[in-house]
PDB file of N, CA and C in Angstrom:
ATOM      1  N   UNK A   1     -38.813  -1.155  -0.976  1.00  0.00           N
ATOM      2  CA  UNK A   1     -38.638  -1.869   0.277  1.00  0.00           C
ATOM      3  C   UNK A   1     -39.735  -2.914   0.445  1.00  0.00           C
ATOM      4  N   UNK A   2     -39.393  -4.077   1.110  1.00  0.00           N
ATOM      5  CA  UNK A   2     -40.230  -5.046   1.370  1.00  0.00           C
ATOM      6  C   UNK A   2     -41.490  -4.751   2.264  1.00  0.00           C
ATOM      7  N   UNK A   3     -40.959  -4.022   3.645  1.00  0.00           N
ATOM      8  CA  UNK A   3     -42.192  -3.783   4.537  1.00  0.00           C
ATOM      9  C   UNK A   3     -43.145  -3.210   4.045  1.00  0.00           C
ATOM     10  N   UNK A   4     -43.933  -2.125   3.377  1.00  0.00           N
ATOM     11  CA  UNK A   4     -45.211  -2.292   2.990  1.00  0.00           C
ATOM     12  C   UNK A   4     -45.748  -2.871   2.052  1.00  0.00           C
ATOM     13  N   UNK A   5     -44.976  -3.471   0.818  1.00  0.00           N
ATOM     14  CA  UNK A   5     -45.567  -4.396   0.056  1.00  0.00           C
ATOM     15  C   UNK A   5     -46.039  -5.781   1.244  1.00  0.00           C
ATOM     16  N   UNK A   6     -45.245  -6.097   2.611  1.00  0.00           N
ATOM     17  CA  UNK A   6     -45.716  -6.957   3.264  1.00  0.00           C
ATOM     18  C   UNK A   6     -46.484  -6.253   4.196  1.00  0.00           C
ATOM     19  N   UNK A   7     -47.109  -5.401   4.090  1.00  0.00           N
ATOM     20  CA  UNK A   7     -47.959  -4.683   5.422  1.00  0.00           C
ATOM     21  C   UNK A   7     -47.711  -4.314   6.605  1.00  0.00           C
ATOM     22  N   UNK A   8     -46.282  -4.605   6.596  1.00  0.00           N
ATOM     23  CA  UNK A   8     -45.613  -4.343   7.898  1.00  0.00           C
ATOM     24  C   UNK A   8     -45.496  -2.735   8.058  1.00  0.00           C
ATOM     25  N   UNK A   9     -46.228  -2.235   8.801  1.00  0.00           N
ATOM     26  CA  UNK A   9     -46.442  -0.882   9.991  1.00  0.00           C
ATOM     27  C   UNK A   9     -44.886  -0.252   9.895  1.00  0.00           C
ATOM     28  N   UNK A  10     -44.692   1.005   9.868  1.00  0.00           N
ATOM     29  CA  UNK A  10     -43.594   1.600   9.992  1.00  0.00           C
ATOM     30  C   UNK A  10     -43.495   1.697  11.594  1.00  0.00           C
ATOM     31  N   UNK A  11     -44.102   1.801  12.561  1.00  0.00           N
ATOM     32  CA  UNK A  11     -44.263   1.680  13.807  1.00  0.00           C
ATOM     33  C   UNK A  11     -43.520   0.652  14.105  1.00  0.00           C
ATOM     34  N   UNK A  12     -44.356  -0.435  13.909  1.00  0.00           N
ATOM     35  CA  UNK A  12     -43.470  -1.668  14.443  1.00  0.00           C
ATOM     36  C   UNK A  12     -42.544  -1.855  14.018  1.00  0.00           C
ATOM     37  N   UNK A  13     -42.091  -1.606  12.952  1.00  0.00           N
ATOM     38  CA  UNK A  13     -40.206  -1.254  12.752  1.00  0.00           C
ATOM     39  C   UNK A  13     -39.743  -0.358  13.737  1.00  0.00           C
ATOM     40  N   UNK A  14     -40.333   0.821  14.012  1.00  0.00           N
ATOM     41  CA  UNK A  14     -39.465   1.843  15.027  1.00  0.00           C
ATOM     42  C   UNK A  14     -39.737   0.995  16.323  1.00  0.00           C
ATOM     43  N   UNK A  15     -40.886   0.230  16.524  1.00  0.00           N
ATOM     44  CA  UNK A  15     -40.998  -0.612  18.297  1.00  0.00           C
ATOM     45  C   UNK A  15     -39.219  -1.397  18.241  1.00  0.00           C
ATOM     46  N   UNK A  16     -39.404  -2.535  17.188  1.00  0.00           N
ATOM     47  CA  UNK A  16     -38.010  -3.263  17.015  1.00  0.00           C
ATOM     48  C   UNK A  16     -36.821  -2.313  17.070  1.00  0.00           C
ATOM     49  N   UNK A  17     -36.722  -1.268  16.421  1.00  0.00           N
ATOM     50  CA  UNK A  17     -35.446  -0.914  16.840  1.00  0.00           C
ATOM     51  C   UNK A  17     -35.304  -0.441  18.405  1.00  0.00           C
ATOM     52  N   UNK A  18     -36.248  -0.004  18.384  1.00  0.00           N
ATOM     53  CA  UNK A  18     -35.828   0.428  19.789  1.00  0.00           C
ATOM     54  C   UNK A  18     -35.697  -0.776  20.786  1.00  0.00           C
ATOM     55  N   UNK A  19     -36.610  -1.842  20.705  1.00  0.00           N
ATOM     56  CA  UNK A  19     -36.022  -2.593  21.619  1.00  0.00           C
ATOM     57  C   UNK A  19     -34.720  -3.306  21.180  1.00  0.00           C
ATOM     58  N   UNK A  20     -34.057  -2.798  19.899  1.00  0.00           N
ATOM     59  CA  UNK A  20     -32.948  -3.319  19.731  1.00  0.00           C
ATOM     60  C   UNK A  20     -31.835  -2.423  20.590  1.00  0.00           C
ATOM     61  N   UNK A  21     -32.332  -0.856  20.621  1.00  0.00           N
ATOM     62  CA  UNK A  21     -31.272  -0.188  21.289  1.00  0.00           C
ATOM     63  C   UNK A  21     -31.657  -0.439  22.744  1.00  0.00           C
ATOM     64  N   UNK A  22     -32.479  -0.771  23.370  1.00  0.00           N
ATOM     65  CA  UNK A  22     -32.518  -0.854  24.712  1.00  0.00           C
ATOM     66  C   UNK A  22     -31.793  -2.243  24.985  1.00  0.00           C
ATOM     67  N   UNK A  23     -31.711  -3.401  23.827  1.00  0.00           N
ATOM     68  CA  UNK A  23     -30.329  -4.396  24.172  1.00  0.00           C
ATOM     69  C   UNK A  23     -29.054  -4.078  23.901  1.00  0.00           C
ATOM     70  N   UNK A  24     -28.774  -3.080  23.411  1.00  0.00           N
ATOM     71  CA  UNK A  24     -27.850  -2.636  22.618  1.00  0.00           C
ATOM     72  C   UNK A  24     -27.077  -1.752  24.315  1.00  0.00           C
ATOM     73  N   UNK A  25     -27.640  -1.040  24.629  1.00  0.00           N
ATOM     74  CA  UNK A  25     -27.631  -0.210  26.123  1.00  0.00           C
ATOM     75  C   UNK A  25     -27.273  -1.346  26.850  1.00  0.00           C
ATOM     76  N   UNK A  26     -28.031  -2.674  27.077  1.00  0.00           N
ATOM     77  CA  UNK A  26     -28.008  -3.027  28.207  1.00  0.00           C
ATOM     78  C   UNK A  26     -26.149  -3.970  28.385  1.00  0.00           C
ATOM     79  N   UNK A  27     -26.103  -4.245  27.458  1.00  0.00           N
ATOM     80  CA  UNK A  27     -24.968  -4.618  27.259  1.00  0.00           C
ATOM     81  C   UNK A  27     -23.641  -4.185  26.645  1.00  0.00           C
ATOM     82  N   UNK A  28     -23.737  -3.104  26.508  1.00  0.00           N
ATOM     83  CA  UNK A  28     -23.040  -2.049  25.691  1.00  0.00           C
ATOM     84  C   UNK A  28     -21.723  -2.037  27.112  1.00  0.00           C
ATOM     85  N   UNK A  29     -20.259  -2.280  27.082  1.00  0.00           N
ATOM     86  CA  UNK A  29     -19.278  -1.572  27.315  1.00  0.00           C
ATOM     87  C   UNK A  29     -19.025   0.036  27.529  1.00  0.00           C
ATOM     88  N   UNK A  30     -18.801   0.578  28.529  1.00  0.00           N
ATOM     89  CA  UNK A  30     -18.603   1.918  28.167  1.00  0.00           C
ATOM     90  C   UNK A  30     -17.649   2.521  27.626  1.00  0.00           C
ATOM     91  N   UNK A  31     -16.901   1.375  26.984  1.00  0.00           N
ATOM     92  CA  UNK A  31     -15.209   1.927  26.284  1.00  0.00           C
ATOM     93  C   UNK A  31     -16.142   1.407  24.768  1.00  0.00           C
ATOM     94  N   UNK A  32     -17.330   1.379  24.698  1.00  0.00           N
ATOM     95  CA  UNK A  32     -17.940   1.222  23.473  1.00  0.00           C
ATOM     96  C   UNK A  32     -19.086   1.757  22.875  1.00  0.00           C
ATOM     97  N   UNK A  33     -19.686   2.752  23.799  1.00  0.00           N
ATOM     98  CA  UNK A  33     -20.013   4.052  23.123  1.00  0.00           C
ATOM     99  C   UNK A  33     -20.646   4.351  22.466  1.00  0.00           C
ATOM    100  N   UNK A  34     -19.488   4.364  21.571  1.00  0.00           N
ATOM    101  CA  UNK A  34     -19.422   5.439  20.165  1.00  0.00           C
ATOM    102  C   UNK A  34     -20.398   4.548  19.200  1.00  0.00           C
ATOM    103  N   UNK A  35     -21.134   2.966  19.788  1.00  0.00           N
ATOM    104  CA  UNK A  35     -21.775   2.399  18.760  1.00  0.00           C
ATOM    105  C   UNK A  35     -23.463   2.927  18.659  1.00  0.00           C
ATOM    106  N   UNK A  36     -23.660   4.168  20.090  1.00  0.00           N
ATOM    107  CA  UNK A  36     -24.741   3.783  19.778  1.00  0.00           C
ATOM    108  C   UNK A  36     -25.089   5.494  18.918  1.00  0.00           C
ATOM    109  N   UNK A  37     -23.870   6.034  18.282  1.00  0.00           N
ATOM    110  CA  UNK A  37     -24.087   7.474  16.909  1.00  0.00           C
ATOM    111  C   UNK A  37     -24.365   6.386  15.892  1.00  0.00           C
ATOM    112  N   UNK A  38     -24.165   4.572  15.594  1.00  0.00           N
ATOM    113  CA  UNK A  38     -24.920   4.188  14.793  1.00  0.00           C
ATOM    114  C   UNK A  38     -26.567   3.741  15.194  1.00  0.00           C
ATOM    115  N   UNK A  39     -26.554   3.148  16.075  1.00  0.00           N
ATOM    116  CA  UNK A  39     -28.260   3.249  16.492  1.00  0.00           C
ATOM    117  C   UNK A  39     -29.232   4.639  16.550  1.00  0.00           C
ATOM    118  N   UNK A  40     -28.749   5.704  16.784  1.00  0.00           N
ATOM    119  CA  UNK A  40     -29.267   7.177  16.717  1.00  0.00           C
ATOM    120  C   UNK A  40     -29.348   7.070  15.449  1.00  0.00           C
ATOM    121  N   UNK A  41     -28.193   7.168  14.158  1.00  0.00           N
ATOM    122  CA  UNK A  41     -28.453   7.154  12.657  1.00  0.00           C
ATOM    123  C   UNK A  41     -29.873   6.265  12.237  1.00  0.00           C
ATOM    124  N   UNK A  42     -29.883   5.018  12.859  1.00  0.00           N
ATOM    125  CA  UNK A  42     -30.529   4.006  12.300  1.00  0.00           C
ATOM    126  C   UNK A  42     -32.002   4.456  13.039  1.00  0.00           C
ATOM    127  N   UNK A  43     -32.341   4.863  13.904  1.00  0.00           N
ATOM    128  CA  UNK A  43     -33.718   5.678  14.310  1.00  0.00           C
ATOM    129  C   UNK A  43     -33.729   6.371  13.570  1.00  0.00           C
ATOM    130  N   UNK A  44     -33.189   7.817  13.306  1.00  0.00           N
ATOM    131  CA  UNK A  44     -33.562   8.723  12.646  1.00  0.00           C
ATOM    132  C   UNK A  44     -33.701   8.200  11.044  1.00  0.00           C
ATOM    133  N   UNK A  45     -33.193   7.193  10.341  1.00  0.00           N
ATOM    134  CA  UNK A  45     -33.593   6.628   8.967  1.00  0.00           C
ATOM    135  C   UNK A  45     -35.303   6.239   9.455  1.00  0.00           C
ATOM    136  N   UNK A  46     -35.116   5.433  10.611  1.00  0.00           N
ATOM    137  CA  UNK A  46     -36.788   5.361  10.289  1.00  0.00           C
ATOM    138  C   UNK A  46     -37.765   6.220  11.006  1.00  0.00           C
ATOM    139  N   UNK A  47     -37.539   7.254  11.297  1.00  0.00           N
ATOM    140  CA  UNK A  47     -38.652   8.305  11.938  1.00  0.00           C
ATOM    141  C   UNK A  47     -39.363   8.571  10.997  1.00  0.00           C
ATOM    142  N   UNK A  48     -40.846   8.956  12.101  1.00  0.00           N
ATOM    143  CA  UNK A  48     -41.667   9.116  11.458  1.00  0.00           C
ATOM    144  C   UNK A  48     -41.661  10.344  10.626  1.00  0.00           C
ATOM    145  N   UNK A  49     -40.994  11.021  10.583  1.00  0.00           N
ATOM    146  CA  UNK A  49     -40.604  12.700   9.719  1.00  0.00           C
ATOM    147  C   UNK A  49     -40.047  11.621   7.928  1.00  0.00           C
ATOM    148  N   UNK A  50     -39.744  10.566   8.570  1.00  0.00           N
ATOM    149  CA  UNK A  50     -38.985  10.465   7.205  1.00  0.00           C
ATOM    150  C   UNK A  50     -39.793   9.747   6.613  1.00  0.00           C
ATOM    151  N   UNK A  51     -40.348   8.163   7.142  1.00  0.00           N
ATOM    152  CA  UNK A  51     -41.234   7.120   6.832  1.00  0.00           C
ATOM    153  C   UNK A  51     -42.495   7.636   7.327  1.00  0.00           C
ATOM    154  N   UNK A  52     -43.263   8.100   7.242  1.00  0.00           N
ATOM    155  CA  UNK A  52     -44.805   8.363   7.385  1.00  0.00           C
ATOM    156  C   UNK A  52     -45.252   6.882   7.709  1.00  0.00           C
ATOM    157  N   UNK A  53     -46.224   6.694   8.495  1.00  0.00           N
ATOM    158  CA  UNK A  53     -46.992   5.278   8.540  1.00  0.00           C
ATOM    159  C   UNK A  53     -48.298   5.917   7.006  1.00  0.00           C
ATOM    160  N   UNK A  54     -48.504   4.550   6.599  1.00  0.00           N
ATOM    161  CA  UNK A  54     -49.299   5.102   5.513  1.00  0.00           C
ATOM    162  C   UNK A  54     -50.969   3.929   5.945  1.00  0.00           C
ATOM    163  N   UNK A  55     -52.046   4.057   5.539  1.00  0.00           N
ATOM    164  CA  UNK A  55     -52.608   3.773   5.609  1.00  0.00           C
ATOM    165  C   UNK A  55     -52.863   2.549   4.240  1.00  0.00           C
ATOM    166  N   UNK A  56     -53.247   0.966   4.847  1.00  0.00           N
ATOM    167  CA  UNK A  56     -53.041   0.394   3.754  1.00  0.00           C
ATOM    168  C   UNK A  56     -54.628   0.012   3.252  1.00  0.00           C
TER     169      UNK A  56
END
């Protein structure tokens, strides 16, 4: 993966998604749902259980 060869923080990937799901919420349809069992998937790929922040 690109982000730590570029130093990019596993953190600040999990900050971005989340403020992606809090746009994702804000405009989300409620006959549309079911999109955010893909934003839950896409957090849990980057939790910290899975991606460790590593020290560079």
């Amino acid at each position: 993966m690109l982000y730590p060869r570029l130093k990019v923080r596993w953190e600040l990937v999990r900050q971005l998604i989340h403020l992606l799901g809090t746009e994702i919420r804000s405009r989300l349809e409620p006959q549309h749902a079911y999109f955010l069992a893909y934003y839950e998937s896409l957090q849990a790929m980057f939790s910290p259980q899975v991606l460790p922040d590593s020290k560079f």
